[in-house]
PDB file of N, CA and C in Angstrom:
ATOM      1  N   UNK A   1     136.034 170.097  64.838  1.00  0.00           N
ATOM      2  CA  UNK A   1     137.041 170.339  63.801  1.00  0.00           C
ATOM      3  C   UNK A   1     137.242 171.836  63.586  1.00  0.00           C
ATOM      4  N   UNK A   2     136.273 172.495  64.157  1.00  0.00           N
ATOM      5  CA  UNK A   2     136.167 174.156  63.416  1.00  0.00           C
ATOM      6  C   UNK A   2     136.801 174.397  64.449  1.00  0.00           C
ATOM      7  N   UNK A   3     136.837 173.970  65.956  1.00  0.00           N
ATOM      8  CA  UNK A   3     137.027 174.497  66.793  1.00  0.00           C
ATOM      9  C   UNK A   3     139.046 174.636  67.064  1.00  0.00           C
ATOM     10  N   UNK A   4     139.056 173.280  66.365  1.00  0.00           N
ATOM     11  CA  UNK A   4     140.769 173.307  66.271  1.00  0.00           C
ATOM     12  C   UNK A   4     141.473 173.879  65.377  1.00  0.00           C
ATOM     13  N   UNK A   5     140.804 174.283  64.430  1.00  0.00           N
ATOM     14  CA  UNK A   5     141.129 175.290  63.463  1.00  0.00           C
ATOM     15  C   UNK A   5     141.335 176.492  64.160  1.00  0.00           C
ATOM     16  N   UNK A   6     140.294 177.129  64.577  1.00  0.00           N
ATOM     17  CA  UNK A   6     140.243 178.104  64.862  1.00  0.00           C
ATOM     18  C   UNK A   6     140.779 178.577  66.461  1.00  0.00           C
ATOM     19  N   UNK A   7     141.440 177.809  67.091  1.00  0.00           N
ATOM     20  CA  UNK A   7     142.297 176.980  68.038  1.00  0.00           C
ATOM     21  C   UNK A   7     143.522 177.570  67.427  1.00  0.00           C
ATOM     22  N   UNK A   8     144.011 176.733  66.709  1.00  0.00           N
ATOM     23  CA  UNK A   8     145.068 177.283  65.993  1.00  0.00           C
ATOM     24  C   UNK A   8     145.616 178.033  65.290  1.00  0.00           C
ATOM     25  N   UNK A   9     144.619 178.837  64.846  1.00  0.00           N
ATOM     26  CA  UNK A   9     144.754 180.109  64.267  1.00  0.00           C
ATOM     27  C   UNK A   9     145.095 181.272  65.357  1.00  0.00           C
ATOM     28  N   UNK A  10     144.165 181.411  66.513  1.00  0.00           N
ATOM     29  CA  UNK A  10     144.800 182.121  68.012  1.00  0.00           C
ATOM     30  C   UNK A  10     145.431 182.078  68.344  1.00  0.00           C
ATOM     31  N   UNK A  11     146.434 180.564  68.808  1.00  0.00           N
ATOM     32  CA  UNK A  11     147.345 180.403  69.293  1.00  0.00           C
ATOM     33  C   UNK A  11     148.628 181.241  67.886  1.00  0.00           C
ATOM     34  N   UNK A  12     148.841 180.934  66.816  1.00  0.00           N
ATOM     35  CA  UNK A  12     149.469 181.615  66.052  1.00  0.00           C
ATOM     36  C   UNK A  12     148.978 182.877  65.204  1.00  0.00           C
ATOM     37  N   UNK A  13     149.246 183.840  65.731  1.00  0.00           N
ATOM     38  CA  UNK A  13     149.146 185.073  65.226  1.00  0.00           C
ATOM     39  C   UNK A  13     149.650 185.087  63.675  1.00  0.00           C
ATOM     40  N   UNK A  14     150.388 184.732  62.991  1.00  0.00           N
ATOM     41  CA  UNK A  14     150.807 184.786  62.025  1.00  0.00           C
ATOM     42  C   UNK A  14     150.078 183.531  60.933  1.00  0.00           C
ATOM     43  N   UNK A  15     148.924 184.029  60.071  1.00  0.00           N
ATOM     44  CA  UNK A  15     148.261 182.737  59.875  1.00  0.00           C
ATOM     45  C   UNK A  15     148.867 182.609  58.543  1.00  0.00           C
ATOM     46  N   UNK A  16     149.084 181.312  58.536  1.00  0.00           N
ATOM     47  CA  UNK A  16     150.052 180.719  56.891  1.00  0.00           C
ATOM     48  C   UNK A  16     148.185 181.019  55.541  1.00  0.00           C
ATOM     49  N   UNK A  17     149.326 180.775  54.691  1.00  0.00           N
ATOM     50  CA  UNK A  17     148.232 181.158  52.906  1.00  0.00           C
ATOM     51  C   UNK A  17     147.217 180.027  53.263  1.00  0.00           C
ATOM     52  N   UNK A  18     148.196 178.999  53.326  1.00  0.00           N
ATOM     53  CA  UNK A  18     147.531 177.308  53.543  1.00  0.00           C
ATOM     54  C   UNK A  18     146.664 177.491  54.851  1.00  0.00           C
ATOM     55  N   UNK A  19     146.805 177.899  55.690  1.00  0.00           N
ATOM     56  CA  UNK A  19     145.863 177.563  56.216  1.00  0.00           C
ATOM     57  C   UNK A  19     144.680 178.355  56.176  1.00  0.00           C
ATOM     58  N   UNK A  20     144.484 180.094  55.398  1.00  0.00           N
ATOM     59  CA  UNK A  20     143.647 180.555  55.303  1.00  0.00           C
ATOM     60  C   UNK A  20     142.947 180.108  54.023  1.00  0.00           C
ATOM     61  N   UNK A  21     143.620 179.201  53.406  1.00  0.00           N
ATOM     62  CA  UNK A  21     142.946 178.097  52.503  1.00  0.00           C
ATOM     63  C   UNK A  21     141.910 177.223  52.471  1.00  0.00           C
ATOM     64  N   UNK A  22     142.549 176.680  53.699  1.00  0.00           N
ATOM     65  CA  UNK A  22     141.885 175.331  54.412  1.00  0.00           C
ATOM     66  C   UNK A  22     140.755 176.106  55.170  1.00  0.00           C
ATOM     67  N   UNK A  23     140.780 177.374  55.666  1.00  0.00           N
ATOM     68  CA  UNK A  23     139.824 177.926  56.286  1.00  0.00           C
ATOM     69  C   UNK A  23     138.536 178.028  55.521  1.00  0.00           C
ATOM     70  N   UNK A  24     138.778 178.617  54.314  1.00  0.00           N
ATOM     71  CA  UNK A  24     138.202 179.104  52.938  1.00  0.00           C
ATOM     72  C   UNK A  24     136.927 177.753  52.803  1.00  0.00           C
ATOM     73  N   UNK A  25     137.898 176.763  52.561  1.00  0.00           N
ATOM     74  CA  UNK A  25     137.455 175.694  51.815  1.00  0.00           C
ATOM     75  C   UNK A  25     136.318 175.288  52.419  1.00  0.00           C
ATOM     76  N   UNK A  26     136.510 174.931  53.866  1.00  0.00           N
ATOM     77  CA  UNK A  26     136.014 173.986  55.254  1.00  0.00           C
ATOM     78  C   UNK A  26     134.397 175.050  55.235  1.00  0.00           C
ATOM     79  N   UNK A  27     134.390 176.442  55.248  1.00  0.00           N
ATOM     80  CA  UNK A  27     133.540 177.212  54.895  1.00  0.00           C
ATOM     81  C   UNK A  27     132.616 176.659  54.174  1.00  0.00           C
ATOM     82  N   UNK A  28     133.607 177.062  52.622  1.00  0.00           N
ATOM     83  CA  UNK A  28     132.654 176.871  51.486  1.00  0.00           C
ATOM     84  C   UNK A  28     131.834 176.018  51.457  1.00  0.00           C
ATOM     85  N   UNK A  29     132.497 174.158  52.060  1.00  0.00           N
ATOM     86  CA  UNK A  29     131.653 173.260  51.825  1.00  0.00           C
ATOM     87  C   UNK A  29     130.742 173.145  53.311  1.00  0.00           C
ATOM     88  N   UNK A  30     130.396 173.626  54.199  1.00  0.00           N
ATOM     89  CA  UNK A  30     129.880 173.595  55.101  1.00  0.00           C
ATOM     90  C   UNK A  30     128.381 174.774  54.630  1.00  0.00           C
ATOM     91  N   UNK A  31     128.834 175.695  53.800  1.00  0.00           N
ATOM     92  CA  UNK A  31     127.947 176.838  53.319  1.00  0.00           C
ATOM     93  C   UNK A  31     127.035 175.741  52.415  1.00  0.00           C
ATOM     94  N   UNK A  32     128.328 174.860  51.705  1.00  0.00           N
ATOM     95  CA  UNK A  32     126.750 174.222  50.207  1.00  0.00           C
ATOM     96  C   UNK A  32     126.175 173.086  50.740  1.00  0.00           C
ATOM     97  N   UNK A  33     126.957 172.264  52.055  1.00  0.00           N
ATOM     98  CA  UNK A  33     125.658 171.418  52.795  1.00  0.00           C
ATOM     99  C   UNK A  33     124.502 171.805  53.358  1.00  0.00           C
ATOM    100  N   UNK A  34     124.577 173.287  53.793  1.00  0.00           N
ATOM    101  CA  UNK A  34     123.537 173.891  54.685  1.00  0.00           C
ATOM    102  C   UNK A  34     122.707 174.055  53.449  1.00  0.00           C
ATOM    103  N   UNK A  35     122.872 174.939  52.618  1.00  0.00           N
ATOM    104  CA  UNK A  35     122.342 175.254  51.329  1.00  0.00           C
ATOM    105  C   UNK A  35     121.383 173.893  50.749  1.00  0.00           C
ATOM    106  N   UNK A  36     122.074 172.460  50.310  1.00  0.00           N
ATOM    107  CA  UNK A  36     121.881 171.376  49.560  1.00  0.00           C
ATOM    108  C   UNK A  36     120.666 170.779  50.354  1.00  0.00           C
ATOM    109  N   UNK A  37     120.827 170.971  51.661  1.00  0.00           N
ATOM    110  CA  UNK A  37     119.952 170.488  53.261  1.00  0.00           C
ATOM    111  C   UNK A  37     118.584 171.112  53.151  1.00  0.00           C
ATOM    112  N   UNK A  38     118.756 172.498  52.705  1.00  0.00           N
ATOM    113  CA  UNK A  38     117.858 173.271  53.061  1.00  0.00           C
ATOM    114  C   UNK A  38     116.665 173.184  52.004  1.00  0.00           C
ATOM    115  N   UNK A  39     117.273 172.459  50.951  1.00  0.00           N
ATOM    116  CA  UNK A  39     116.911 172.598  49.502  1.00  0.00           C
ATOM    117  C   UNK A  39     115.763 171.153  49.493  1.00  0.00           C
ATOM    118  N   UNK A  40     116.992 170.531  50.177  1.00  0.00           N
ATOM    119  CA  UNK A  40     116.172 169.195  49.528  1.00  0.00           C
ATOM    120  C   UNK A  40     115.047 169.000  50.979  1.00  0.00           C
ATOM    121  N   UNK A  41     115.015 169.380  51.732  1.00  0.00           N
ATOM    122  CA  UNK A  41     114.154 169.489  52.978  1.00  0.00           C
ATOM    123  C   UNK A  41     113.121 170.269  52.262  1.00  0.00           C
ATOM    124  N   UNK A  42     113.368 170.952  51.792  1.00  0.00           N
ATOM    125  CA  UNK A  42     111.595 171.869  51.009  1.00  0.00           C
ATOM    126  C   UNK A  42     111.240 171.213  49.958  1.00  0.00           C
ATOM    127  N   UNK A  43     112.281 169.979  49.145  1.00  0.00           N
ATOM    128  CA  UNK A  43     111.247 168.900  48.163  1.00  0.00           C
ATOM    129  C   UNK A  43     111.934 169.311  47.011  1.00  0.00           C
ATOM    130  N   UNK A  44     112.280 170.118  47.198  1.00  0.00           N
ATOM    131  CA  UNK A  44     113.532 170.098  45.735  1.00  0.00           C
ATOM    132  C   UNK A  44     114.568 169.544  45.286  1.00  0.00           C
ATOM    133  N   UNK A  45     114.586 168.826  43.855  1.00  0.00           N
ATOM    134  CA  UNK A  45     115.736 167.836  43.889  1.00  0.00           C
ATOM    135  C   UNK A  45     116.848 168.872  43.495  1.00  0.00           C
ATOM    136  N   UNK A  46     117.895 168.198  43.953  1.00  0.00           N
ATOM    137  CA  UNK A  46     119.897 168.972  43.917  1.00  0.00           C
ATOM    138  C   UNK A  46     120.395 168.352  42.943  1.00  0.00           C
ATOM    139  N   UNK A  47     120.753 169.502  42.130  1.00  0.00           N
ATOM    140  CA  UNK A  47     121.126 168.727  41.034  1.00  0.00           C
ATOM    141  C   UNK A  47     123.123 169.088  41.077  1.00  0.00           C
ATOM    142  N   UNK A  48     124.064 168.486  41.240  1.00  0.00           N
ATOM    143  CA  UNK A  48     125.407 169.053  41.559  1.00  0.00           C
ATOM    144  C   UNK A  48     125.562 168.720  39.968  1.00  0.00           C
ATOM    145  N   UNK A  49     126.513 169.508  39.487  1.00  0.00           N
ATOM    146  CA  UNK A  49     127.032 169.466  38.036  1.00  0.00           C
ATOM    147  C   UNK A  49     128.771 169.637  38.118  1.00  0.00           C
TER     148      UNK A  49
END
Protein backbone atom coordinates (compact mmCIF):
# COMPACT_ATOMS: atom_id res chain seq x y z
CA UNK A 1 0.00 0.00 0.00
CA UNK A 2 2.97 2.42 0.88
CA UNK A 3 4.48 1.35 -2.09
CA UNK A 4 1.54 2.65 -4.41
CA UNK A 5 1.39 5.66 -2.72
CA UNK A 6 4.54 6.46 -3.06
CA UNK A 7 4.31 5.06 -6.75
CA UNK A 8 2.16 7.70 -7.31
CA UNK A 9 3.48 10.41 -5.89
CA UNK A 10 6.76 9.90 -8.54
CA UNK A 11 4.93 9.31 -11.26
CA UNK A 12 3.15 12.89 -10.52
CA UNK A 13 5.37 15.56 -9.73
CA UNK A 14 2.76 17.84 -8.69
CA UNK A 15 1.46 16.25 -5.36
CA UNK A 16 -2.34 17.28 -4.55
CA UNK A 17 -3.12 18.74 -0.47
CA UNK A 18 -5.23 15.37 -0.40
CA UNK A 19 -2.90 13.34 -1.07
CA UNK A 20 -0.13 14.79 1.15
CA UNK A 21 -2.94 14.18 3.61
CA UNK A 22 -3.46 10.74 3.05
CA UNK A 23 0.34 10.55 3.21
CA UNK A 24 0.31 12.29 6.70
CA UNK A 25 -2.33 10.12 8.03
CA UNK A 26 -1.14 6.44 6.68
CA UNK A 27 2.20 7.64 8.69
CA UNK A 28 0.69 8.72 11.70
CA UNK A 29 -1.24 5.53 12.20
CA UNK A 30 1.49 3.19 11.19
CA UNK A 31 3.88 5.41 13.80
CA UNK A 32 1.03 4.60 16.84
CA UNK A 33 0.84 0.77 15.83
CA UNK A 34 4.59 0.46 16.02
CA UNK A 35 4.48 2.55 19.21
CA UNK A 36 1.05 0.53 20.79
CA UNK A 37 3.19 -2.96 19.60
CA UNK A 38 6.11 -1.96 21.23
CA UNK A 39 4.32 -1.07 24.39
CA UNK A 40 2.25 -3.82 24.92
CA UNK A 41 5.16 -6.40 23.96
CA UNK A 42 7.14 -5.00 27.16
CA UNK A 43 3.76 -5.77 29.40
CA UNK A 44 2.30 -2.55 29.45
CA UNK A 45 -1.32 -2.07 29.16
CA UNK A 46 -2.52 0.77 26.16
CA UNK A 47 -4.73 2.70 27.29
CA UNK A 48 -6.32 4.79 23.85
CA UNK A 49 -8.58 7.71 25.14
Amino acid sequence: MIMKVLKRTVSCPVISERDLYGVKILMFRLTEYHLGAALIRHGDSVIIT
